[in-house]
PDB file of N, CA and C in Angstrom:
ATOM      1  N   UNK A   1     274.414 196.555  10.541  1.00  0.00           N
ATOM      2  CA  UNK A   1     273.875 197.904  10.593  1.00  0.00           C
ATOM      3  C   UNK A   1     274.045 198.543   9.213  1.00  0.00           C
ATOM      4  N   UNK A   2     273.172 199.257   8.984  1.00  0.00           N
ATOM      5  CA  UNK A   2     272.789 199.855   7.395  1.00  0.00           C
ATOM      6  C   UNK A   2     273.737 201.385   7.268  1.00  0.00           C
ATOM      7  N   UNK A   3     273.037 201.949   8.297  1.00  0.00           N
ATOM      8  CA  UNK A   3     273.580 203.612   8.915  1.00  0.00           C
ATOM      9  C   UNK A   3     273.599 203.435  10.215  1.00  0.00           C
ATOM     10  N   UNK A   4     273.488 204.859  10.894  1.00  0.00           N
ATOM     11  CA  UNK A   4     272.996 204.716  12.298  1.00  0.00           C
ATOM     12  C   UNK A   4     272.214 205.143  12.797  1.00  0.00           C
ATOM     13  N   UNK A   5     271.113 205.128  11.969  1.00  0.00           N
ATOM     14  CA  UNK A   5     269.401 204.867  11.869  1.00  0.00           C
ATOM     15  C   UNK A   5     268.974 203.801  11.876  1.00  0.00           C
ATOM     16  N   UNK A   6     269.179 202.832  10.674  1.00  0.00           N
ATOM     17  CA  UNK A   6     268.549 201.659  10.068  1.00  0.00           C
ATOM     18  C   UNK A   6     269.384 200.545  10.323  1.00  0.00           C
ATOM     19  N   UNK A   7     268.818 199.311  11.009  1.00  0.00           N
ATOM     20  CA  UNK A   7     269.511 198.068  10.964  1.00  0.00           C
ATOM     21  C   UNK A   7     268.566 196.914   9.991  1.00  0.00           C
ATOM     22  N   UNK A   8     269.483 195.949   9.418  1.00  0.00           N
ATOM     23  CA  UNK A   8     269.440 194.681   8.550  1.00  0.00           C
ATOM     24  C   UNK A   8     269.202 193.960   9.599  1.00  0.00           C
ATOM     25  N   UNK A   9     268.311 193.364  10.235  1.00  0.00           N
ATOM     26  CA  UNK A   9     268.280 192.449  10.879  1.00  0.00           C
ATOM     27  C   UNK A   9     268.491 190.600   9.727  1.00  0.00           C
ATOM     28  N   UNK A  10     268.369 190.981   8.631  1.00  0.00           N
ATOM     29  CA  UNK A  10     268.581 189.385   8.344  1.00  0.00           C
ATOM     30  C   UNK A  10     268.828 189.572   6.917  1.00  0.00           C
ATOM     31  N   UNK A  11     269.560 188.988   6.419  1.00  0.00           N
ATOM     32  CA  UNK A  11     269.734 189.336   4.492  1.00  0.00           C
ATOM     33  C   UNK A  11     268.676 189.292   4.085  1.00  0.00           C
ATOM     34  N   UNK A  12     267.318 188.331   3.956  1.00  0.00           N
ATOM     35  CA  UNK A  12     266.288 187.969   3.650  1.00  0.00           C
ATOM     36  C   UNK A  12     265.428 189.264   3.957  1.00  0.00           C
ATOM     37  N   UNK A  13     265.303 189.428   4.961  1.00  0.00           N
ATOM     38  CA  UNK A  13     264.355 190.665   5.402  1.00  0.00           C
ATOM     39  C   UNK A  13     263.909 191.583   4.307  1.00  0.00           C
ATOM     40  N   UNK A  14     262.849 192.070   3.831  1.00  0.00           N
ATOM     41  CA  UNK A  14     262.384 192.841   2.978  1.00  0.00           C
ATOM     42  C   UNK A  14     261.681 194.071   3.834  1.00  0.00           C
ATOM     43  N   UNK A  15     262.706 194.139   5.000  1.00  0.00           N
ATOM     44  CA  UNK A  15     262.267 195.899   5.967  1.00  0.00           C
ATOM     45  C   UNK A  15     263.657 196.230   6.576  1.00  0.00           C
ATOM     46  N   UNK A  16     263.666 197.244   6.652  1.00  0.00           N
ATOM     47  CA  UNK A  16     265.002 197.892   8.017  1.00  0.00           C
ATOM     48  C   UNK A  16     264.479 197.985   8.970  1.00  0.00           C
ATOM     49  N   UNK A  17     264.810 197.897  10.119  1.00  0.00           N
ATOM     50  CA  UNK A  17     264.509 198.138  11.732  1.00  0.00           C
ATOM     51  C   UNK A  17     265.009 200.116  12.308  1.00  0.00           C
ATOM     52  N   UNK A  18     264.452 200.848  12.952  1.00  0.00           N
ATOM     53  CA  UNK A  18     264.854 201.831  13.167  1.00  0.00           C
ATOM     54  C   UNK A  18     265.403 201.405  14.169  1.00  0.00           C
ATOM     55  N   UNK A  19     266.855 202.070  14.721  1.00  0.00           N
ATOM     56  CA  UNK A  19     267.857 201.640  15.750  1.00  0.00           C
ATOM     57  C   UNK A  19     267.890 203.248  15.963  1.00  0.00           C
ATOM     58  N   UNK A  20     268.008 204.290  15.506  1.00  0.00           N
ATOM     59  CA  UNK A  20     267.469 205.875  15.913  1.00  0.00           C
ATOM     60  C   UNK A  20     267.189 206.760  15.487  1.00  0.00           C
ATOM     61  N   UNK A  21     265.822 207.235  16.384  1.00  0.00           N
ATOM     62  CA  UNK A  21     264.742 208.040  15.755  1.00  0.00           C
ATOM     63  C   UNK A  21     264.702 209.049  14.325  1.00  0.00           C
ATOM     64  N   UNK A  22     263.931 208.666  13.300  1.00  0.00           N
ATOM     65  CA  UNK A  22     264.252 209.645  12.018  1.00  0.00           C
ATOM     66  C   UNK A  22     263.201 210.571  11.953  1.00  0.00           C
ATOM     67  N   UNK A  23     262.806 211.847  11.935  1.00  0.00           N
ATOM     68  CA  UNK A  23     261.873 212.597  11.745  1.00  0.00           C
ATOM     69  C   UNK A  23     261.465 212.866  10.333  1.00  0.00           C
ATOM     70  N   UNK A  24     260.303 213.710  10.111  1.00  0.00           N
ATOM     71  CA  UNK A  24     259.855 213.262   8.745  1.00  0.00           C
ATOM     72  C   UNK A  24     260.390 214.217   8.398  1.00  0.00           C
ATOM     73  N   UNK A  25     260.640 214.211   7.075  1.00  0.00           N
ATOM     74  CA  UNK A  25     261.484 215.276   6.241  1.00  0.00           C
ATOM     75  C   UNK A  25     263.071 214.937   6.233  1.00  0.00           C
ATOM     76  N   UNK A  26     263.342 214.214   7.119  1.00  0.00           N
ATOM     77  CA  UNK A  26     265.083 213.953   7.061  1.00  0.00           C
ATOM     78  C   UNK A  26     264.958 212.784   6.080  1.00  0.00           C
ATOM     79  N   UNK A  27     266.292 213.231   5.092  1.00  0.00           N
ATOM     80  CA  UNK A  27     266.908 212.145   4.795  1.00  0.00           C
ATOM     81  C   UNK A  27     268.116 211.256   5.288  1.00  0.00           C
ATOM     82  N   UNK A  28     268.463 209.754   4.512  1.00  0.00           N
ATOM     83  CA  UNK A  28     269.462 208.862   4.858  1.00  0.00           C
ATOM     84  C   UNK A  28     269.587 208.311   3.638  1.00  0.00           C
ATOM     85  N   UNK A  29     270.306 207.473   3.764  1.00  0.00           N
ATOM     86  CA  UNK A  29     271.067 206.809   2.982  1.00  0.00           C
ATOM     87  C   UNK A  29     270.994 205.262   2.653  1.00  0.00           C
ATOM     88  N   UNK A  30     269.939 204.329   2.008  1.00  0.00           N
ATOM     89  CA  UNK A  30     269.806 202.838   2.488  1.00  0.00           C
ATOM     90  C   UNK A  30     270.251 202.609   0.864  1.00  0.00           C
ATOM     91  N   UNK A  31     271.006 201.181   1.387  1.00  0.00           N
ATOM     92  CA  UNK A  31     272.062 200.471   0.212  1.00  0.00           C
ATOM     93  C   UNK A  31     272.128 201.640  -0.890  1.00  0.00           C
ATOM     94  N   UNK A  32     272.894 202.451  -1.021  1.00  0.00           N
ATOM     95  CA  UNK A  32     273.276 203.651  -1.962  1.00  0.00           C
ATOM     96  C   UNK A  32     271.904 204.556  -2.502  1.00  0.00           C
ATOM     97  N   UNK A  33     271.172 204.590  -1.713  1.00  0.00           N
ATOM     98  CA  UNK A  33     269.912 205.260  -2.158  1.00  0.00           C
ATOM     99  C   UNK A  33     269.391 206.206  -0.862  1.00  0.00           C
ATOM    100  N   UNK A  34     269.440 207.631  -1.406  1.00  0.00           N
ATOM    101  CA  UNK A  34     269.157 208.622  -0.612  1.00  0.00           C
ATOM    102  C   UNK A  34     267.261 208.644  -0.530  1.00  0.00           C
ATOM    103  N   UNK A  35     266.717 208.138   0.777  1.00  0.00           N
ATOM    104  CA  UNK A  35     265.339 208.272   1.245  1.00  0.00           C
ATOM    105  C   UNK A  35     265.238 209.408   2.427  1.00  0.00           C
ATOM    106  N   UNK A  36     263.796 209.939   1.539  1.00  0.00           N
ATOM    107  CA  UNK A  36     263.656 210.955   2.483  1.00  0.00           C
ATOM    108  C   UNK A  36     262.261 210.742   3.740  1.00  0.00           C
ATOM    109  N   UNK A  37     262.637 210.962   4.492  1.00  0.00           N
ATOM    110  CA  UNK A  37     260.962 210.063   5.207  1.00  0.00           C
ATOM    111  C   UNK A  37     259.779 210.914   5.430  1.00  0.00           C
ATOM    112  N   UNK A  38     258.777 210.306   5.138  1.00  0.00           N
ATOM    113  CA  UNK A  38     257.715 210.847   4.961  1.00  0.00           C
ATOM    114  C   UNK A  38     256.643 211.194   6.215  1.00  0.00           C
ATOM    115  N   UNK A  39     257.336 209.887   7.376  1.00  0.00           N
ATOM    116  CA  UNK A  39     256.776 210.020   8.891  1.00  0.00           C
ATOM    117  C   UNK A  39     257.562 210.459   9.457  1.00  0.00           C
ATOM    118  N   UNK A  40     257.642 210.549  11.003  1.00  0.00           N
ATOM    119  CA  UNK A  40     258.563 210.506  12.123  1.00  0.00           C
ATOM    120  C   UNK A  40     258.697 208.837  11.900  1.00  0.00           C
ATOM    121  N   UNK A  41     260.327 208.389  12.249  1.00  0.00           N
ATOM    122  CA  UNK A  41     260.566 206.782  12.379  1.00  0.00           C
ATOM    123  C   UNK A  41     260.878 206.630  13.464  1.00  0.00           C
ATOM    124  N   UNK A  42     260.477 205.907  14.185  1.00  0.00           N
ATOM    125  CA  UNK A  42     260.425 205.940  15.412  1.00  0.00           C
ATOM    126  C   UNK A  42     261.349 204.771  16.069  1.00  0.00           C
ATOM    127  N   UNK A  43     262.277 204.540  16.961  1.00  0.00           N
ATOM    128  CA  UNK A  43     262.901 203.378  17.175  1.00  0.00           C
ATOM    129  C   UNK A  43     262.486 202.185  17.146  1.00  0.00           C
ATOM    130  N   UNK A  44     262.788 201.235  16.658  1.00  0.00           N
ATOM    131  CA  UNK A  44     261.573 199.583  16.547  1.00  0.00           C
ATOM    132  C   UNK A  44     261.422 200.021  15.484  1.00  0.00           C
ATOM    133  N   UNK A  45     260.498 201.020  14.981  1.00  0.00           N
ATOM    134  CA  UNK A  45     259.565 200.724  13.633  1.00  0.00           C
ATOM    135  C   UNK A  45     260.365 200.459  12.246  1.00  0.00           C
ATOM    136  N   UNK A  46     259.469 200.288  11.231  1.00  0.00           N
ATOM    137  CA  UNK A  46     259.947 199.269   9.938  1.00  0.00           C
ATOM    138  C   UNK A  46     259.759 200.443   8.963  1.00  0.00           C
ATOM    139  N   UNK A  47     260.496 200.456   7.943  1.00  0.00           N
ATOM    140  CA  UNK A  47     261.076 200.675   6.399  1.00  0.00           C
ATOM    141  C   UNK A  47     260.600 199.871   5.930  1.00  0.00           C
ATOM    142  N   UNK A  48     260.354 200.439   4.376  1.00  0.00           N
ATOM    143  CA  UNK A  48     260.153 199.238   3.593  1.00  0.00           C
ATOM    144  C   UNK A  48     261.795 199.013   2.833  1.00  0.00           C
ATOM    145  N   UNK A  49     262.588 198.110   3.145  1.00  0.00           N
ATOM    146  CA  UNK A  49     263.869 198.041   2.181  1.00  0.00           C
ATOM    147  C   UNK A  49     263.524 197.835   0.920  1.00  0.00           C
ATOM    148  N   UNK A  50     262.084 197.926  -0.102  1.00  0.00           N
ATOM    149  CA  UNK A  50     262.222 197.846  -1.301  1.00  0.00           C
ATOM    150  C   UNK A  50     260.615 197.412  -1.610  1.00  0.00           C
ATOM    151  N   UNK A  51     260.318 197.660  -2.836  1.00  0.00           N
ATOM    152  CA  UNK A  51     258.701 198.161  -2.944  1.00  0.00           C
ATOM    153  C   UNK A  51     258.315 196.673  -2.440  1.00  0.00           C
ATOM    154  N   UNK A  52     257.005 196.774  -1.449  1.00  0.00           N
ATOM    155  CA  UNK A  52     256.325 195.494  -1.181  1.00  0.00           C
ATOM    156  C   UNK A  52     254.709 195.589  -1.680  1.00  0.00           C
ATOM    157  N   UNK A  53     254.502 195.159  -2.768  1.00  0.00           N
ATOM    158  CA  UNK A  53     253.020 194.948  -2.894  1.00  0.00           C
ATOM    159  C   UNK A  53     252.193 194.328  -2.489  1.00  0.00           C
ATOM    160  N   UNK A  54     250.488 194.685  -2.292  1.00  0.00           N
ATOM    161  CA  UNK A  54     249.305 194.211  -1.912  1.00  0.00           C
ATOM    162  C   UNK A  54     249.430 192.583  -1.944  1.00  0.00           C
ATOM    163  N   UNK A  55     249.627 192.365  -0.586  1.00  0.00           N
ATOM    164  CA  UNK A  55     249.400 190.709  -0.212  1.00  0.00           C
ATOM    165  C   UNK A  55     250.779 190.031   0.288  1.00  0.00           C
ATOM    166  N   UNK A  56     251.779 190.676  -0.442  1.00  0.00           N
ATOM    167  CA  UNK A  56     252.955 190.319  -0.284  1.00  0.00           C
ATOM    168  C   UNK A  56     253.586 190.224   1.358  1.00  0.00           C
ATOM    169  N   UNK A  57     254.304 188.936   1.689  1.00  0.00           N
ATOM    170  CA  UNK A  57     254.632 188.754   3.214  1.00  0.00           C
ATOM    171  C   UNK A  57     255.966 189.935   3.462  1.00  0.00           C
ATOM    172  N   UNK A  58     255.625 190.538   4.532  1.00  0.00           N
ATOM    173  CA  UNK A  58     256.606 191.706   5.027  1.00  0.00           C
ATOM    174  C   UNK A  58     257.836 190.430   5.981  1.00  0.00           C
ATOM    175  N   UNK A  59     258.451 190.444   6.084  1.00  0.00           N
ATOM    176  CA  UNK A  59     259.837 189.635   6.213  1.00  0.00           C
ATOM    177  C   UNK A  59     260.986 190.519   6.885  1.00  0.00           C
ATOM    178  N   UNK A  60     261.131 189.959   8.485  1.00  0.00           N
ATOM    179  CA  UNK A  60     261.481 190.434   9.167  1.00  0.00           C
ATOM    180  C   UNK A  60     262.438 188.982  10.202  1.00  0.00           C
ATOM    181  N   UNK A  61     263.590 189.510  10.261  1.00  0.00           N
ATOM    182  CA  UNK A  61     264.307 188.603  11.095  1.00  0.00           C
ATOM    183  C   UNK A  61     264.840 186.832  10.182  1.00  0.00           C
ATOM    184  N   UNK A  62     264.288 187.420   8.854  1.00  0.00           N
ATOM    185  CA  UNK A  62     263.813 186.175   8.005  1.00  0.00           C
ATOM    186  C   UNK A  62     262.723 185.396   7.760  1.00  0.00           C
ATOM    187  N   UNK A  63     261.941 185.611   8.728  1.00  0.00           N
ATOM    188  CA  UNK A  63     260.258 185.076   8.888  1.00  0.00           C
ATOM    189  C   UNK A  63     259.563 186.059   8.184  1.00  0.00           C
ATOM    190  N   UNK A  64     258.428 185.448   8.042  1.00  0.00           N
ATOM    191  CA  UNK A  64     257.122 186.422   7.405  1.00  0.00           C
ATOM    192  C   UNK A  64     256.399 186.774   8.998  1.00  0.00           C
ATOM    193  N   UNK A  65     256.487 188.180   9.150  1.00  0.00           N
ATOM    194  CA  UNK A  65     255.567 189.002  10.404  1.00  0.00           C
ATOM    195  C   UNK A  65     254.243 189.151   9.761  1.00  0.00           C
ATOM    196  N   UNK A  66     253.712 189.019   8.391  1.00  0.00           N
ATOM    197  CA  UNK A  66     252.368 189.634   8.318  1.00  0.00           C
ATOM    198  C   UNK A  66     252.428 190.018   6.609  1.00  0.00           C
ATOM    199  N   UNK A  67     251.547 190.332   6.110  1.00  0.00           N
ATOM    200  CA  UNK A  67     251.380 190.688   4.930  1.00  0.00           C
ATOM    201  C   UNK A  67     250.360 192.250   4.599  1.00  0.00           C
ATOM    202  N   UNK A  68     251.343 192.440   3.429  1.00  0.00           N
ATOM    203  CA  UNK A  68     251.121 194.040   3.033  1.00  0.00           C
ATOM    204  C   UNK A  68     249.832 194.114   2.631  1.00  0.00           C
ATOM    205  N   UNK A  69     249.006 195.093   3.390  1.00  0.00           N
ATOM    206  CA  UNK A  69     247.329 195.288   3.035  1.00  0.00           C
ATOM    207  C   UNK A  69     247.065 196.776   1.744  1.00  0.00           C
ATOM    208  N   UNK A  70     248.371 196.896   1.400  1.00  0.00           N
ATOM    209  CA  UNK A  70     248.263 198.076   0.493  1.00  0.00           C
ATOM    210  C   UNK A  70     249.823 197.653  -0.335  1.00  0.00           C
ATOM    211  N   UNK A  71     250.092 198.521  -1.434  1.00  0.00           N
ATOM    212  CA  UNK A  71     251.516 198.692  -1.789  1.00  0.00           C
ATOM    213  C   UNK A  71     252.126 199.576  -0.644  1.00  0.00           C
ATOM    214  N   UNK A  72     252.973 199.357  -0.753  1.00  0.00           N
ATOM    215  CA  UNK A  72     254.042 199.680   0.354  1.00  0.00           C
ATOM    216  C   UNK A  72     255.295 200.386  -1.148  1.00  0.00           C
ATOM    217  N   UNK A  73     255.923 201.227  -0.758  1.00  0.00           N
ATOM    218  CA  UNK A  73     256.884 202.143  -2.257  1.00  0.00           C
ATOM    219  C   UNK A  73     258.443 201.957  -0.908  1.00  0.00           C
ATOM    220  N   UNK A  74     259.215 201.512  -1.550  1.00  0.00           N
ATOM    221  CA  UNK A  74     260.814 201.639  -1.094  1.00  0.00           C
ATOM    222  C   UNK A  74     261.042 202.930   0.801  1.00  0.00           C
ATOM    223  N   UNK A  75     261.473 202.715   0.760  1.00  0.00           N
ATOM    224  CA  UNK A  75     261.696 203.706   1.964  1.00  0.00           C
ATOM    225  C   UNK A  75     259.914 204.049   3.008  1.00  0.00           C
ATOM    226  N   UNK A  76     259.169 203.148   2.543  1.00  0.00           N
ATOM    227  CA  UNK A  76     257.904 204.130   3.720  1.00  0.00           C
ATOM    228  C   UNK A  76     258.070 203.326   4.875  1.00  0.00           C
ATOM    229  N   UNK A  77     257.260 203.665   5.754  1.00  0.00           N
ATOM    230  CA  UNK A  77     256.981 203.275   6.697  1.00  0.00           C
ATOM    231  C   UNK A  77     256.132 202.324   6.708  1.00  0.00           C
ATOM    232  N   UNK A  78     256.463 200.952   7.229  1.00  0.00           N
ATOM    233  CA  UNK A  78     255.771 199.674   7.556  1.00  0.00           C
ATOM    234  C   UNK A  78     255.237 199.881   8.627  1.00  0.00           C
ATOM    235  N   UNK A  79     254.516 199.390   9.139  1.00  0.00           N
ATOM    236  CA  UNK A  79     253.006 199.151  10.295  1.00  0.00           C
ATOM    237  C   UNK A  79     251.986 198.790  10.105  1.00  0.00           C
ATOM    238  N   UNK A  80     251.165 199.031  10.986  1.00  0.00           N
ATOM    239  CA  UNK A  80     249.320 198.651  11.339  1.00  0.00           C
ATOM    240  C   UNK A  80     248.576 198.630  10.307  1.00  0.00           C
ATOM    241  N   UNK A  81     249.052 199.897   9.754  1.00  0.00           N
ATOM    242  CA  UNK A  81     248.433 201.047   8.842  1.00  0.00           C
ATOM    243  C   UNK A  81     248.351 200.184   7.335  1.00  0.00           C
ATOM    244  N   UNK A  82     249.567 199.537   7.209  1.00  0.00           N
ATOM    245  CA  UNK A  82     249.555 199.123   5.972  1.00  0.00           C
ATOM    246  C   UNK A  82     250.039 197.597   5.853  1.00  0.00           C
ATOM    247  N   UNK A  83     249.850 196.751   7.218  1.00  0.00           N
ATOM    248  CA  UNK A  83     250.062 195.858   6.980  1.00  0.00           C
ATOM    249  C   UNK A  83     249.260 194.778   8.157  1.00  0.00           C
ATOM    250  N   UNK A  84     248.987 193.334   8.085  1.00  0.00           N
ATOM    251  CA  UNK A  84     248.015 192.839   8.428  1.00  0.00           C
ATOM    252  C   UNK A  84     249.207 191.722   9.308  1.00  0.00           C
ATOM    253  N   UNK A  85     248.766 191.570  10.486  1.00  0.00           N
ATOM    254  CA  UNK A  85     249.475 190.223  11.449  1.00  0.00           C
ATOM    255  C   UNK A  85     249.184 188.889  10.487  1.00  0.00           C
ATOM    256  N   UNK A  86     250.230 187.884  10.885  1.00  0.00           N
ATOM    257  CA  UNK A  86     250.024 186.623  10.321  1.00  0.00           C
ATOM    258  C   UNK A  86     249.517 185.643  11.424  1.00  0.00           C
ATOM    259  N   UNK A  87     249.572 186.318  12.513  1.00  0.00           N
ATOM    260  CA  UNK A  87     249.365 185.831  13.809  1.00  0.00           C
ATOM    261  C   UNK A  87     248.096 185.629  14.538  1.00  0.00           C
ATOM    262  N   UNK A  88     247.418 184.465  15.037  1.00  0.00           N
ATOM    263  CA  UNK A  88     246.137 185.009  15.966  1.00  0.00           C
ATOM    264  C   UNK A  88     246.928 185.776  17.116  1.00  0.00           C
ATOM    265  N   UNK A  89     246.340 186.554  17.406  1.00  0.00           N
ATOM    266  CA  UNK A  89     246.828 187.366  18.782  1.00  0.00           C
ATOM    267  C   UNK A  89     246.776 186.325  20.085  1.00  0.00           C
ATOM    268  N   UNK A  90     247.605 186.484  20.755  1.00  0.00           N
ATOM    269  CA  UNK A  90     247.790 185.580  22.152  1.00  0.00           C
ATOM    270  C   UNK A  90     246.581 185.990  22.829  1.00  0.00           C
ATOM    271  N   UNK A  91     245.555 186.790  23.333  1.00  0.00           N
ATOM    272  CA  UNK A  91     244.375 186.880  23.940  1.00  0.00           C
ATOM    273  C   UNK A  91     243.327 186.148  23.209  1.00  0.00           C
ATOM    274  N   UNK A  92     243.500 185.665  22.129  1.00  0.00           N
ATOM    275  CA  UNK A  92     242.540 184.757  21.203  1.00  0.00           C
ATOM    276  C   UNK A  92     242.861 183.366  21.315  1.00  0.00           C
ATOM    277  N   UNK A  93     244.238 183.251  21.726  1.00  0.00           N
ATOM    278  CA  UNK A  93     244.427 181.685  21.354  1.00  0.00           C
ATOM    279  C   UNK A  93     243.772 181.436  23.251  1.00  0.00           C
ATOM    280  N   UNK A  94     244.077 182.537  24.206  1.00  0.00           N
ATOM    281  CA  UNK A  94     243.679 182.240  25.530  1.00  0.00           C
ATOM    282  C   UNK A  94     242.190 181.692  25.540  1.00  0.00           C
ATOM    283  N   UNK A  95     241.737 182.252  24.744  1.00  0.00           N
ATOM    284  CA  UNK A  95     239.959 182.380  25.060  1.00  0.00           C
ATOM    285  C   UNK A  95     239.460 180.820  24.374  1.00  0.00           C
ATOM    286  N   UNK A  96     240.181 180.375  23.270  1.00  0.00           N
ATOM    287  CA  UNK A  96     240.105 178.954  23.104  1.00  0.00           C
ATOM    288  C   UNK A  96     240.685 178.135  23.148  1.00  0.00           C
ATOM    289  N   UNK A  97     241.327 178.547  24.435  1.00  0.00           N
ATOM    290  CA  UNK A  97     242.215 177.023  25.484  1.00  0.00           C
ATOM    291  C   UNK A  97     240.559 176.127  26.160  1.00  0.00           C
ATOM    292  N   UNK A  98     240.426 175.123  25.764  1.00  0.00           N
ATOM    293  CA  UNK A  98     239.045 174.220  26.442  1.00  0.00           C
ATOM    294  C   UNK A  98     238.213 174.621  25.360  1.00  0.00           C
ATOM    295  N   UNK A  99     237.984 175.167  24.703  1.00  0.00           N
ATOM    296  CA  UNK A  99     236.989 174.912  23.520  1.00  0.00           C
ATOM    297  C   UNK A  99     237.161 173.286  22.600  1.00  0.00           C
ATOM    298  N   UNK A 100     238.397 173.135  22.380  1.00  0.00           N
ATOM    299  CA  UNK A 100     238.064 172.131  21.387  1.00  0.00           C
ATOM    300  C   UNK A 100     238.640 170.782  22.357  1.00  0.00           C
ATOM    301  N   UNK A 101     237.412 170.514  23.191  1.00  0.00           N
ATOM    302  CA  UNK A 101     237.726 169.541  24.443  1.00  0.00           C
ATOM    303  C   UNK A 101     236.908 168.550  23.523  1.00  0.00           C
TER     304      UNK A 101
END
């Protein structure tokens, strides 16, 4: 645990995990650096632990979850918004179960 907002889920990880809720305008405290947030953070959602640029894999748990579709700046908020799945979605891989018969 980082604070008792933000968790490290993995040394590797290049995000924090919200563990409880941060509203926008509050600040905290990540590895000796006072961030102030710019969204509501919502429990689950992602930080950036440190600038991630355009293309770059967002790294979570130690795996790559997806890659950054914009720069991403230290402390923002990771998501939808600014970042792309690495994943086909499970309703896609359903629809071509028997296609490649």
């Amino acid at each position: 645990m980082i604070n008792r907002h933000f968790v490290l889920l993995n040394q590797s990880d290049n995000v924090f995990v919200c563990c409880e809720q941060l509203l926008a305008g509050a600040s905290t405290t990540l590895e000796e650096v006072s961030v102030s947030m710019n969204v509501d953070i919502t429990v689950g959602h992602k930080i950036a632990r440190q600038a991630i640029s355009q293309g770059d894999k967002i790294i979570k748990y130690g795996v790559s979850i997806g890659s950054a579709t914009e720069d991403i700046a230290f402390g923002d908020h990771v998501h939808m918004h600014n970042m792309k799945s690495d994943y086909i979605a499970s309703h896609t891989r359903q629809s071509r179960v028997g296609e490649e018969s």
